[in-house]
C-alpha atoms as a PDB file:
ATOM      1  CA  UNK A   1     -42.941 -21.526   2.644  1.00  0.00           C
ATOM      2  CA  UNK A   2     -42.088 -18.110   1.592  1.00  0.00           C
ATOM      3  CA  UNK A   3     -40.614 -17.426   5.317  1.00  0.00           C
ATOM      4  CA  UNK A   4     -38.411 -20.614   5.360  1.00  0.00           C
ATOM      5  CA  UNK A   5     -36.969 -19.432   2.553  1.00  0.00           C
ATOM      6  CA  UNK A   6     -36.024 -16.343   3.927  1.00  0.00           C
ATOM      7  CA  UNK A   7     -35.028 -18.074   6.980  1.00  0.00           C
ATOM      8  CA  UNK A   8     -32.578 -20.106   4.585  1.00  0.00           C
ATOM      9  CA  UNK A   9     -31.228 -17.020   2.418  1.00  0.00           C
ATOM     10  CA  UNK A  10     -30.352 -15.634   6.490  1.00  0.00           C
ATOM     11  CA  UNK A  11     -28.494 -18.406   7.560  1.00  0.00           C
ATOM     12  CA  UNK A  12     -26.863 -19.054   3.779  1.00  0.00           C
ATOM     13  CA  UNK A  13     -25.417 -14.835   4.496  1.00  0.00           C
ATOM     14  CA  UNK A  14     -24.279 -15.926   7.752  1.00  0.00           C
ATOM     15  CA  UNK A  15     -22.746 -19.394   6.820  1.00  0.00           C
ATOM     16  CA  UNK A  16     -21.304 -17.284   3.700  1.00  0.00           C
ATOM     17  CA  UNK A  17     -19.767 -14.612   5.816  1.00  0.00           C
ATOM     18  CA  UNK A  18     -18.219 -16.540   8.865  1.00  0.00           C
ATOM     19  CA  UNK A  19     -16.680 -18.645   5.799  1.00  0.00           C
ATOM     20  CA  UNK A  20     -14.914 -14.935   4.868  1.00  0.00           C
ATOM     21  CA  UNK A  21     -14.440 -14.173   8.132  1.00  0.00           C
ATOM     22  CA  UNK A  22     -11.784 -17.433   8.991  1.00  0.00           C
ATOM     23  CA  UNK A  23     -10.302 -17.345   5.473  1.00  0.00           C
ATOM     24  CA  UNK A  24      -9.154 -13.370   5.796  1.00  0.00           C
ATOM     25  CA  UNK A  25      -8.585 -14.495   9.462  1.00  0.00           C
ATOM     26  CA  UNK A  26      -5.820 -17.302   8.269  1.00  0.00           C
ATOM     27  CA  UNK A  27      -4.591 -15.058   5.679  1.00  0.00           C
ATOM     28  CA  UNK A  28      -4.052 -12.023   7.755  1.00  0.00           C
ATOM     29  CA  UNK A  29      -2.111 -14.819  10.189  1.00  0.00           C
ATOM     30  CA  UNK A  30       0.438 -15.721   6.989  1.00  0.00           C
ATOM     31  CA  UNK A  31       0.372 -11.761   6.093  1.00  0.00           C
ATOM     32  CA  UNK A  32       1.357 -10.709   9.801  1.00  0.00           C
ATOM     33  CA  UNK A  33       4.440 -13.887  10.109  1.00  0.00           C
ATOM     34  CA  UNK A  34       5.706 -13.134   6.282  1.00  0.00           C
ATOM     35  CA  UNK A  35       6.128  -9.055   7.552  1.00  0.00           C
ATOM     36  CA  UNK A  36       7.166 -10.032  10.466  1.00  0.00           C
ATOM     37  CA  UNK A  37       9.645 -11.879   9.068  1.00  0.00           C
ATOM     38  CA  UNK A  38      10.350  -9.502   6.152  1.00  0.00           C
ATOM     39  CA  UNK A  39      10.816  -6.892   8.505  1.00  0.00           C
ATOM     40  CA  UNK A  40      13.666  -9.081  10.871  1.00  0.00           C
ATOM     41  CA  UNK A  41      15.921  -9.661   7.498  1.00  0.00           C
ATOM     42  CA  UNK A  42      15.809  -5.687   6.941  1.00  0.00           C
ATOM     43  CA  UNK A  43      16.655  -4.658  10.189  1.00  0.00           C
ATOM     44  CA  UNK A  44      19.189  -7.203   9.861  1.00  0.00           C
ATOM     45  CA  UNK A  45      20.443  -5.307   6.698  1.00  0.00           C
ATOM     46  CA  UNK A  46      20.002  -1.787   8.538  1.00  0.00           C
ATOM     47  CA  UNK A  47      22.314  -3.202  11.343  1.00  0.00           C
ATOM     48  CA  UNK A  48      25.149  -4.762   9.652  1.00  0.00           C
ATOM     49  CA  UNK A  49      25.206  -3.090   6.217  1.00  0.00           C
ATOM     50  CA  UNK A  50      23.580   0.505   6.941  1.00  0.00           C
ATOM     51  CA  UNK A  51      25.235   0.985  10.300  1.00  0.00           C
ATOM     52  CA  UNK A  52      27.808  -2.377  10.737  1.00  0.00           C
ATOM     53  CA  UNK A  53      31.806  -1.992  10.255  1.00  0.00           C
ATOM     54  CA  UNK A  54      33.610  -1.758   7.149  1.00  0.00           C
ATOM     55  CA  UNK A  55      34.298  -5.358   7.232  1.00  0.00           C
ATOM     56  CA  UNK A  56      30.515  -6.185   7.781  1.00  0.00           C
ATOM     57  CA  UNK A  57      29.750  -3.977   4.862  1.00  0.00           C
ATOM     58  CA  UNK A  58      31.548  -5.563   2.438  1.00  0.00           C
ATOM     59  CA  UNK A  59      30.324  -8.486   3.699  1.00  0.00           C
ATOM     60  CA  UNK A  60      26.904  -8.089   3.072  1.00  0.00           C
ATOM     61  CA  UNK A  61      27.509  -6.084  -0.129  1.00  0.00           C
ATOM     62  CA  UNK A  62      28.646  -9.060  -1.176  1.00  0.00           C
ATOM     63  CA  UNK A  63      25.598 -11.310   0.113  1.00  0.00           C
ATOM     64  CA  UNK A  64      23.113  -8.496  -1.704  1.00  0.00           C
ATOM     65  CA  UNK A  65      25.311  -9.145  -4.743  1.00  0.00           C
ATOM     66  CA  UNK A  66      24.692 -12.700  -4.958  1.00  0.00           C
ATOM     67  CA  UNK A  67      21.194 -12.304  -3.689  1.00  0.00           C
ATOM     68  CA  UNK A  68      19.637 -10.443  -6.216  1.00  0.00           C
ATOM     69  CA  UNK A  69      20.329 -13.030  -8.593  1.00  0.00           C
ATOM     70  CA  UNK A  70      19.154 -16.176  -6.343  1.00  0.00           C
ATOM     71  CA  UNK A  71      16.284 -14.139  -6.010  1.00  0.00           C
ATOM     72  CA  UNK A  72      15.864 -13.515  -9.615  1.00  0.00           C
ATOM     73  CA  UNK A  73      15.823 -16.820 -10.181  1.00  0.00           C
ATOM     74  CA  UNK A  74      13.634 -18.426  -7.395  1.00  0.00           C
ATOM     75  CA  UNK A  75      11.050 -15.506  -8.827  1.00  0.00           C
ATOM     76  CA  UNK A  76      11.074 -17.038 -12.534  1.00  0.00           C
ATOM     77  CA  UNK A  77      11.113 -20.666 -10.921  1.00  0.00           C
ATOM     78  CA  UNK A  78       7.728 -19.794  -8.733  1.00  0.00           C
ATOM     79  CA  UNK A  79       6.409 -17.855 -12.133  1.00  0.00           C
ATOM     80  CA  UNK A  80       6.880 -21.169 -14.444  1.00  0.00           C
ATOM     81  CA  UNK A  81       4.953 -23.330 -11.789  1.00  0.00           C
ATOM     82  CA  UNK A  82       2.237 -21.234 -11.354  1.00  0.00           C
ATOM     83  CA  UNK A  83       1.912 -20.629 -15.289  1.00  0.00           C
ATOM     84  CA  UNK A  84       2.469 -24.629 -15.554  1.00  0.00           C
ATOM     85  CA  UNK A  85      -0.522 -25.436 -12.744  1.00  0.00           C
ATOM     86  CA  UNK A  86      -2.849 -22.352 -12.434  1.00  0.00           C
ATOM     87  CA  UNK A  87      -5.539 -24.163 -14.493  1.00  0.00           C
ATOM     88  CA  UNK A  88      -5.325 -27.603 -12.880  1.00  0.00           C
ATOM     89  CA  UNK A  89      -3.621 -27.567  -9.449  1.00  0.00           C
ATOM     90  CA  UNK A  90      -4.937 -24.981  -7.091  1.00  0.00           C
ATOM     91  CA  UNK A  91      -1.946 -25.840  -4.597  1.00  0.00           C
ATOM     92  CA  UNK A  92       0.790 -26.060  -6.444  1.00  0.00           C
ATOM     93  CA  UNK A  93       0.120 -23.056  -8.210  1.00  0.00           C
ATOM     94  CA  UNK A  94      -0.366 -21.279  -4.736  1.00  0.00           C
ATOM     95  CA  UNK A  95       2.807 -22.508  -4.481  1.00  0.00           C
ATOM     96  CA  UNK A  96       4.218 -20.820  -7.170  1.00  0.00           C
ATOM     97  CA  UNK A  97       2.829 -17.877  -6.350  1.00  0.00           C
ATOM     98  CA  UNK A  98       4.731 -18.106  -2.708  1.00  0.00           C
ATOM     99  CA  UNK A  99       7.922 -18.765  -4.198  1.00  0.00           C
ATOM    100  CA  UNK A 100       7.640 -16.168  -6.652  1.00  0.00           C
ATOM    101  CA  UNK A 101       6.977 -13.354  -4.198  1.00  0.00           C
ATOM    102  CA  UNK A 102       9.634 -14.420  -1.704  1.00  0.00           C
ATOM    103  CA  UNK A 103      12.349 -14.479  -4.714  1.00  0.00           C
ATOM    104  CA  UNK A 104      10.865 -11.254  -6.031  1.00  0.00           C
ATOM    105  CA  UNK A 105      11.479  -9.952  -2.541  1.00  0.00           C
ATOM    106  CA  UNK A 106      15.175 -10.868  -2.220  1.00  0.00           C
ATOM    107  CA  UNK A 107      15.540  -9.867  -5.829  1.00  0.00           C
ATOM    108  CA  UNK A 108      14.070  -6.271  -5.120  1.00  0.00           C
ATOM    109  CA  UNK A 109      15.029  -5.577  -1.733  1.00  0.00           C
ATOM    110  CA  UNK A 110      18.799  -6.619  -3.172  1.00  0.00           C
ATOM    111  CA  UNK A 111      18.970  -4.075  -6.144  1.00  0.00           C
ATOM    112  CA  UNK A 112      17.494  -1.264  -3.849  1.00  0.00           C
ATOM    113  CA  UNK A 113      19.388  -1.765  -1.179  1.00  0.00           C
ATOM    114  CA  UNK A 114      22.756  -1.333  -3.345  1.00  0.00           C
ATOM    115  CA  UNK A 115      21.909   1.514  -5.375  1.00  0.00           C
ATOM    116  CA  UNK A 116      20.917   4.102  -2.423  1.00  0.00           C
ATOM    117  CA  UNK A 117      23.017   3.139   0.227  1.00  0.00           C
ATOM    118  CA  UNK A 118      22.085   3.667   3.395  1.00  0.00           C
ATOM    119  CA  UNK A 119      19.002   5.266   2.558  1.00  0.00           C
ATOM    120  CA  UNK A 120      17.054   2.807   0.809  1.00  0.00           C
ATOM    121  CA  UNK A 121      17.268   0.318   3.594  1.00  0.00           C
ATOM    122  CA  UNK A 122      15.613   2.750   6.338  1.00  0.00           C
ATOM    123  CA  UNK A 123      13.114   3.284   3.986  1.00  0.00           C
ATOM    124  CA  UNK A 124      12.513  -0.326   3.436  1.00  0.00           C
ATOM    125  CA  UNK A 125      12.120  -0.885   7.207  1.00  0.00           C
ATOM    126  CA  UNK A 126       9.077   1.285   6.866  1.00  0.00           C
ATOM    127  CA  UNK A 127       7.359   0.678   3.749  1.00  0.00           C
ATOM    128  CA  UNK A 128       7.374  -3.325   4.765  1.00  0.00           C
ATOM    129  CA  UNK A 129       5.219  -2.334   8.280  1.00  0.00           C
ATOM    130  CA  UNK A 130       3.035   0.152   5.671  1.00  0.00           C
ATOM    131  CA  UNK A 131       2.108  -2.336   3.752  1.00  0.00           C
ATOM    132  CA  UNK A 132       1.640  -5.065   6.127  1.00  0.00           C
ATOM    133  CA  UNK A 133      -0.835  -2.610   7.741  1.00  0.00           C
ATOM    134  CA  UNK A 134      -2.405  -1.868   5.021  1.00  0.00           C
ATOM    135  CA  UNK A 135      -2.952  -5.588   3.954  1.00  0.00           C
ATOM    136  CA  UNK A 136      -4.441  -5.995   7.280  1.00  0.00           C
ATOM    137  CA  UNK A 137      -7.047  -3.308   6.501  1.00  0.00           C
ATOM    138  CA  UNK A 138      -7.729  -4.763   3.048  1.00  0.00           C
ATOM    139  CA  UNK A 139      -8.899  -7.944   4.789  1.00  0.00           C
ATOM    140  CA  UNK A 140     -11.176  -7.021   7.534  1.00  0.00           C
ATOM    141  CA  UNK A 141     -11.884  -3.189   6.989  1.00  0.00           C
ATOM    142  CA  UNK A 142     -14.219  -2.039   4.537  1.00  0.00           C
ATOM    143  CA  UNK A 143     -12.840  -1.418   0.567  1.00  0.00           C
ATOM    144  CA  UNK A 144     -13.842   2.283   0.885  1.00  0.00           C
ATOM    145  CA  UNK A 145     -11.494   2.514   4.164  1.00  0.00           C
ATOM    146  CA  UNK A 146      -8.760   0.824   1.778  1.00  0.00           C
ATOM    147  CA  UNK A 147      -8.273   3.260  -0.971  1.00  0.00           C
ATOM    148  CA  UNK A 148      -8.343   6.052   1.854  1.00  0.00           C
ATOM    149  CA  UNK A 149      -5.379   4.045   3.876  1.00  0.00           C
ATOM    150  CA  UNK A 150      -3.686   3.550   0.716  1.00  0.00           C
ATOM    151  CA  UNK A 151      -3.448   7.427  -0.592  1.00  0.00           C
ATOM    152  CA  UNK A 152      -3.144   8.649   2.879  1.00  0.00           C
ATOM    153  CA  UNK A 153      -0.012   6.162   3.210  1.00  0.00           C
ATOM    154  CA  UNK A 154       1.200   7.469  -0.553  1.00  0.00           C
ATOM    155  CA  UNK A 155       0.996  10.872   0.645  1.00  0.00           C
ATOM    156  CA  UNK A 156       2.607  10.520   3.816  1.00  0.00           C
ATOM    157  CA  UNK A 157       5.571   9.069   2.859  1.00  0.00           C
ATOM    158  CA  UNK A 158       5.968  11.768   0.474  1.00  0.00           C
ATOM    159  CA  UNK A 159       5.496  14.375   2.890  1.00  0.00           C
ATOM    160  CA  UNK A 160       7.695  12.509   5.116  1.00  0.00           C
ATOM    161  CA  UNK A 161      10.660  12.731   2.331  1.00  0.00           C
ATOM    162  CA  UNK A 162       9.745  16.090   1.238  1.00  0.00           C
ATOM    163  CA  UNK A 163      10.295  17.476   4.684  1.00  0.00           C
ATOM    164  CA  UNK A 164      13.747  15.659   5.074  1.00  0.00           C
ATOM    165  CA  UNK A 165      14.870  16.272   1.454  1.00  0.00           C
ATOM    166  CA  UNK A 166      14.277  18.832  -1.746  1.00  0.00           C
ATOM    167  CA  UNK A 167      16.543  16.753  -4.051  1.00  0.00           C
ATOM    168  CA  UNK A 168      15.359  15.874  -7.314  1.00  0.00           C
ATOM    169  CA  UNK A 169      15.046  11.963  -6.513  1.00  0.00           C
ATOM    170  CA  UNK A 170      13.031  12.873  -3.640  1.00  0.00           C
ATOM    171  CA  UNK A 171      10.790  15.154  -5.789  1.00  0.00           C
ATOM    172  CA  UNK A 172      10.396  12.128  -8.378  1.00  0.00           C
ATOM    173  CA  UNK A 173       9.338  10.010  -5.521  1.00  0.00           C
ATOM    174  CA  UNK A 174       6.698  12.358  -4.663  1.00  0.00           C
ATOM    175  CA  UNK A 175       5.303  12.991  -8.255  1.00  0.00           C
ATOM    176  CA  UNK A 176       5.468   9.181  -8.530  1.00  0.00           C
ATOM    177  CA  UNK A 177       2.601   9.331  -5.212  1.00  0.00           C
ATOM    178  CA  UNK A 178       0.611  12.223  -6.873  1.00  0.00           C
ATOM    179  CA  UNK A 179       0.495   9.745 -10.183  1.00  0.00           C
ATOM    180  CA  UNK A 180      -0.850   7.124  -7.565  1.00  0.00           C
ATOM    181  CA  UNK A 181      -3.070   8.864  -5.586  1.00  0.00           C
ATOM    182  CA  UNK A 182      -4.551  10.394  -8.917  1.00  0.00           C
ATOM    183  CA  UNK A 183      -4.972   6.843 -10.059  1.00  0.00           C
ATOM    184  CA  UNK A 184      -7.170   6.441  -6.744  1.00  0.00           C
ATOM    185  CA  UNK A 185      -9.314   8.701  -7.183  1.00  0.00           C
ATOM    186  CA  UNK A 186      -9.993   7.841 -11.152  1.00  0.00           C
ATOM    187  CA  UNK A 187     -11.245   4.727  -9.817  1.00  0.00           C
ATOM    188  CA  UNK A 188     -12.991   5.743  -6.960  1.00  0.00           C
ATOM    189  CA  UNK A 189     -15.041   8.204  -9.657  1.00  0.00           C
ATOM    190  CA  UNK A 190     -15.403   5.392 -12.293  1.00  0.00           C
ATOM    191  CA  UNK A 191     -16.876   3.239  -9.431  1.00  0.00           C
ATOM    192  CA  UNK A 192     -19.329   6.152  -8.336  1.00  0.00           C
ATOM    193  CA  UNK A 193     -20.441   6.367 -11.641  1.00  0.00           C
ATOM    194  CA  UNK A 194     -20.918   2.704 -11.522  1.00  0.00           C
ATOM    195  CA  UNK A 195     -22.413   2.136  -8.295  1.00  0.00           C
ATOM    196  CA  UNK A 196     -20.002   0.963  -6.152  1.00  0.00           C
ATOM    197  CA  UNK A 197     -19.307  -2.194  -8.911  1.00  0.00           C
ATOM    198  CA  UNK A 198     -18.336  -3.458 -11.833  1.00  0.00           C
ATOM    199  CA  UNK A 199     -18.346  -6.112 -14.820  1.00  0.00           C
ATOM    200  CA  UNK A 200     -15.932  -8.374 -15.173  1.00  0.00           C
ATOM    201  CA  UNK A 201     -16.396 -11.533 -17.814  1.00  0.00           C
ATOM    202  CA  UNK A 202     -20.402 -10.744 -17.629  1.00  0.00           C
ATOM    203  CA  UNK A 203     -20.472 -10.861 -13.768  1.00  0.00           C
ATOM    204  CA  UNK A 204     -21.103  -7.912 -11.872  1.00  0.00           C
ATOM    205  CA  UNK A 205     -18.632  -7.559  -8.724  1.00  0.00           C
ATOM    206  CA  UNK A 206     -19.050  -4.865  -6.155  1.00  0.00           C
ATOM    207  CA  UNK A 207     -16.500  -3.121  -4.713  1.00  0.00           C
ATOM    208  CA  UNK A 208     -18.666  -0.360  -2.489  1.00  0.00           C
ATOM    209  CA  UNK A 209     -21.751  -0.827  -1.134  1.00  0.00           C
ATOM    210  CA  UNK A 210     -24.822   0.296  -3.184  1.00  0.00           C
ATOM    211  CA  UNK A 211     -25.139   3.126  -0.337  1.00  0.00           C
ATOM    212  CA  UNK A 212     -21.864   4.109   0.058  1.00  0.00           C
ATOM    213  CA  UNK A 213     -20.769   7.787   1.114  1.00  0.00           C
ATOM    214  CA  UNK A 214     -18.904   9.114  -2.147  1.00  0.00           C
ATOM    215  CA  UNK A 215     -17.870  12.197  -0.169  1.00  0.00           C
ATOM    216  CA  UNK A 216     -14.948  11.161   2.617  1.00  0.00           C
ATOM    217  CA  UNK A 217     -13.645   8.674  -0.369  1.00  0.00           C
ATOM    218  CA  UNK A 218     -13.300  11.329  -2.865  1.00  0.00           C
ATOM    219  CA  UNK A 219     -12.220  13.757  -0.342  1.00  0.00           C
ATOM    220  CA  UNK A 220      -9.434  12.299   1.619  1.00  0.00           C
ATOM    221  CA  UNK A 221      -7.503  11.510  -1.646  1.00  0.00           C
ATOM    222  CA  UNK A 222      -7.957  14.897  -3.071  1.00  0.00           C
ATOM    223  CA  UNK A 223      -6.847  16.326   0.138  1.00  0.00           C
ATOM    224  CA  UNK A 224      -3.568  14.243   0.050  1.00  0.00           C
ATOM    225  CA  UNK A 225      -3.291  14.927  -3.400  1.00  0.00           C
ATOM    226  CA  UNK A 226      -3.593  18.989  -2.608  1.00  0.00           C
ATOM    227  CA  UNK A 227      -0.712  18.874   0.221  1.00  0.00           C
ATOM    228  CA  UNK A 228       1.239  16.626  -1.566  1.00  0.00           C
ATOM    229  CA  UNK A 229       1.600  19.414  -4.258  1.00  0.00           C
ATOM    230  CA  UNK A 230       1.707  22.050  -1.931  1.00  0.00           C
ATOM    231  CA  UNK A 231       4.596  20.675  -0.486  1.00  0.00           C
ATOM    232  CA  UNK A 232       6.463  20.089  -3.605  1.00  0.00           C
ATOM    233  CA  UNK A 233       6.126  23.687  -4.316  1.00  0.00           C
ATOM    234  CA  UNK A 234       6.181  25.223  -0.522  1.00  0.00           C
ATOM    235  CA  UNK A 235       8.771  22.382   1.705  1.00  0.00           C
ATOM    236  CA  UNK A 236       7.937  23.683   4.667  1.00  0.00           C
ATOM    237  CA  UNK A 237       4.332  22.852   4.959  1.00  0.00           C
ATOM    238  CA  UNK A 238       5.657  19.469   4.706  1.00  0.00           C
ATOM    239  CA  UNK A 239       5.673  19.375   8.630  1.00  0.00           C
ATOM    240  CA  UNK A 240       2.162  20.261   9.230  1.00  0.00           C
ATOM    241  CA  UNK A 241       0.797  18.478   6.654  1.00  0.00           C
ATOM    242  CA  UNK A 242       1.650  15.340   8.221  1.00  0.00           C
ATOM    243  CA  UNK A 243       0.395  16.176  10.950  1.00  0.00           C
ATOM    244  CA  UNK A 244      -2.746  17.404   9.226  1.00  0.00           C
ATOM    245  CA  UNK A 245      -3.249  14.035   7.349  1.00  0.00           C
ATOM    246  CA  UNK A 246      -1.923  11.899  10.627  1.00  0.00           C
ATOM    247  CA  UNK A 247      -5.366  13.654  12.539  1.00  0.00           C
ATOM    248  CA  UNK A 248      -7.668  12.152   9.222  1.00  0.00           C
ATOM    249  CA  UNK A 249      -5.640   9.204   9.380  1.00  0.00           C
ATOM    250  CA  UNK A 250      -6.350   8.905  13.282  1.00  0.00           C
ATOM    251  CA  UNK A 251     -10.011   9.447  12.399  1.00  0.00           C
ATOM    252  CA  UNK A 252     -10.746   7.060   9.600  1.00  0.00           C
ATOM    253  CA  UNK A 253      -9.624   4.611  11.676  1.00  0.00           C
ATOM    254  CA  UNK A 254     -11.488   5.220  14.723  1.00  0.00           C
ATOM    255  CA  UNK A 255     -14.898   5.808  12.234  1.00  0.00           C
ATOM    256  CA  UNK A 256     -14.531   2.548  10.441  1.00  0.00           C
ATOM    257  CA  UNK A 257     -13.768   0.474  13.168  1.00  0.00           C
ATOM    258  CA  UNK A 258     -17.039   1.556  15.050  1.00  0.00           C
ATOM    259  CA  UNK A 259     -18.756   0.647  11.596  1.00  0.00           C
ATOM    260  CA  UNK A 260     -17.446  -2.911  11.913  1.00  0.00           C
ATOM    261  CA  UNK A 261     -19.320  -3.228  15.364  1.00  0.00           C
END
C-alpha cells in the first residue's frame, strides 16, 4: 500500500511537471512572436526616424506624436477590463492584461523615442532582445540563474553606456542599475535567510531550492555591482569589464544548462 502510494506521488511530480513544462513552452512561443514583433516596429523606427530623410522624420515624429496618446489610452482601456473581470473571467481579464501591455508599449516606446532622439531608439532595439532573453530564461532556466541574468544584463548595459559616454544622463542611468542590482541582492539575502522561500497569504512559496548554492548568486551580483562602480569612477575599465562579466555571463549559461540535463 505504502509503495503504491509512492508510486502515485511519482507519477502526480511527473504529470505536475510536464503540465509546467507545455504551459512555459506556449508562453515562451507568445513571448518569442510579441519580441519578435516588438523588435520589427523599432527597427522600423531606427530606419525611418533615426536614420530616414527629413521628410520621413517628420513623418514619423508625427506618428510618435499621435501614438503615445492611442497608446495611453488602449493601456487604461486593457487596465479597466482587467480590474472589471480579474475576479470572475479568467479570459477576459487575460485580455486586459494583453491590451494593456501592448498600449503601454506604444505609449512608452512613443515618449522615449521623442525625448532622446536618435539615441533612445538604438537603445530600444537592444533592451527589447534583453528582455525577451531574459523572459526566456525565467521560464525554463532555474530562478537562481534568473536574478544572475538579470544583474549581469543591468550591469552590462551600464558598462556598455559608460564606455561610450561620461555625461551626466548616462551616469544616472548607471546609478539607476547599481539601485537595481542592489535590490537583487537584498532579495537574494532575505531569501537565504529564508531558505530559498517565502510566505505569502499563509502559504509558503519557494523560490530556490532548499539546497541551493548561496555563493555564485550572491557573488555574480556583487561583482557587477563592484565594476559597475568602478567604472563610474575609472571610464576606462568600462571596456574590460564587459568583457570580464561577458566570460561569467558565457559561463552561467553553459553551467545551468548542463543542470537542466
Amino acid at each position: 500500500m505504502a509503495q503504491k502510494k509512492i508510486v502515485d506521488k511519482r507519477a502526480e511530480k511527473r504529470a505536475e511537471r510536464k503540465e509546467k513544462s507545455e504551459r512555459n513552452m506556449n508562453r515562451a512561443v507568445v513571448l518569442l512572436i510579441a519580441g519578435l514583433v516588438a523588435e520589427w516596429y523599432l527597427l522600423m523606427a531606427d530606419r525611418y526616424y533615426a536614420r530616414g530623410t527629413f521628410e520621413q522624420l517628420i513623418a514619423w515624429d508625427g506618428y510618435l506624436a499621435v501614438m503615445r496618446w492611442v497608446g495611453l489610452g488602449v493601456f487604461a482601456a486593457g487596465a479597466v477590463l482587467w480590474l472589471l473581470t480579474r475576479k470572475s473571467r479568467e479570459l477576459l481579464s487575460k485580455l486586459g492584461v494583453t491590451v494593456a501591455g501592448i498600449g503601454a508599449f506604444f505609449a512608452l516606446t512613443s515618449v522615449a523615442m521623442r525625448h532622446n532622439y536618435p539615441t533612445s531608439v538604438t537603445v530600444l532595439c537592444v533592451v527589447v532582445p534583453v528582455l525577451l532573453i531574459l523572459g526566456i530564461i525565467y521560464l525554463f532556466y532555474q530562478a537562481e540563474f534568473s536574478l544572475q541574468a538579470t544583474a549581469l544584463a543591468m550591469a552590462l548595459g551600464a558598462l556598455v553606456l559608460l564606455g561610450r559616454s561620461s555625461t551626466n544622463r548616462v551616469k544616472a542611468c548607471a546609478v539607476l542599475a547599481l539601485i537595481g542590482i542592489a535590490a537583487l541582492l537584498a532579495c537574494a539575502f532575505v531569501l537565504k535567510s529564508r531558505g530559498g522561500a517565502f510566505e505569502r497569504g499563509g502559504k509558503r512559496i519557494r523560490v530556490f531550492p532548499a539546497n541551493a548554492d548561496y555563493r555564485p548568486i550572491l557573488a555574480v551580483p556583487a561583482l557587477g555591482f563592484v565594476l559597475v562602480a568602478l567604472a563610474l569612477a575609472v571610464p576606462t575599465t568600462a571596456f574590460y569589464a564587459i568583457w570580464a562579466l561577458a566570460v561569467v555571463t558565457f559561463v552561467l549559461a553553459v553551467y545551468y544548462t548542463i543542470k537542466l540535463m
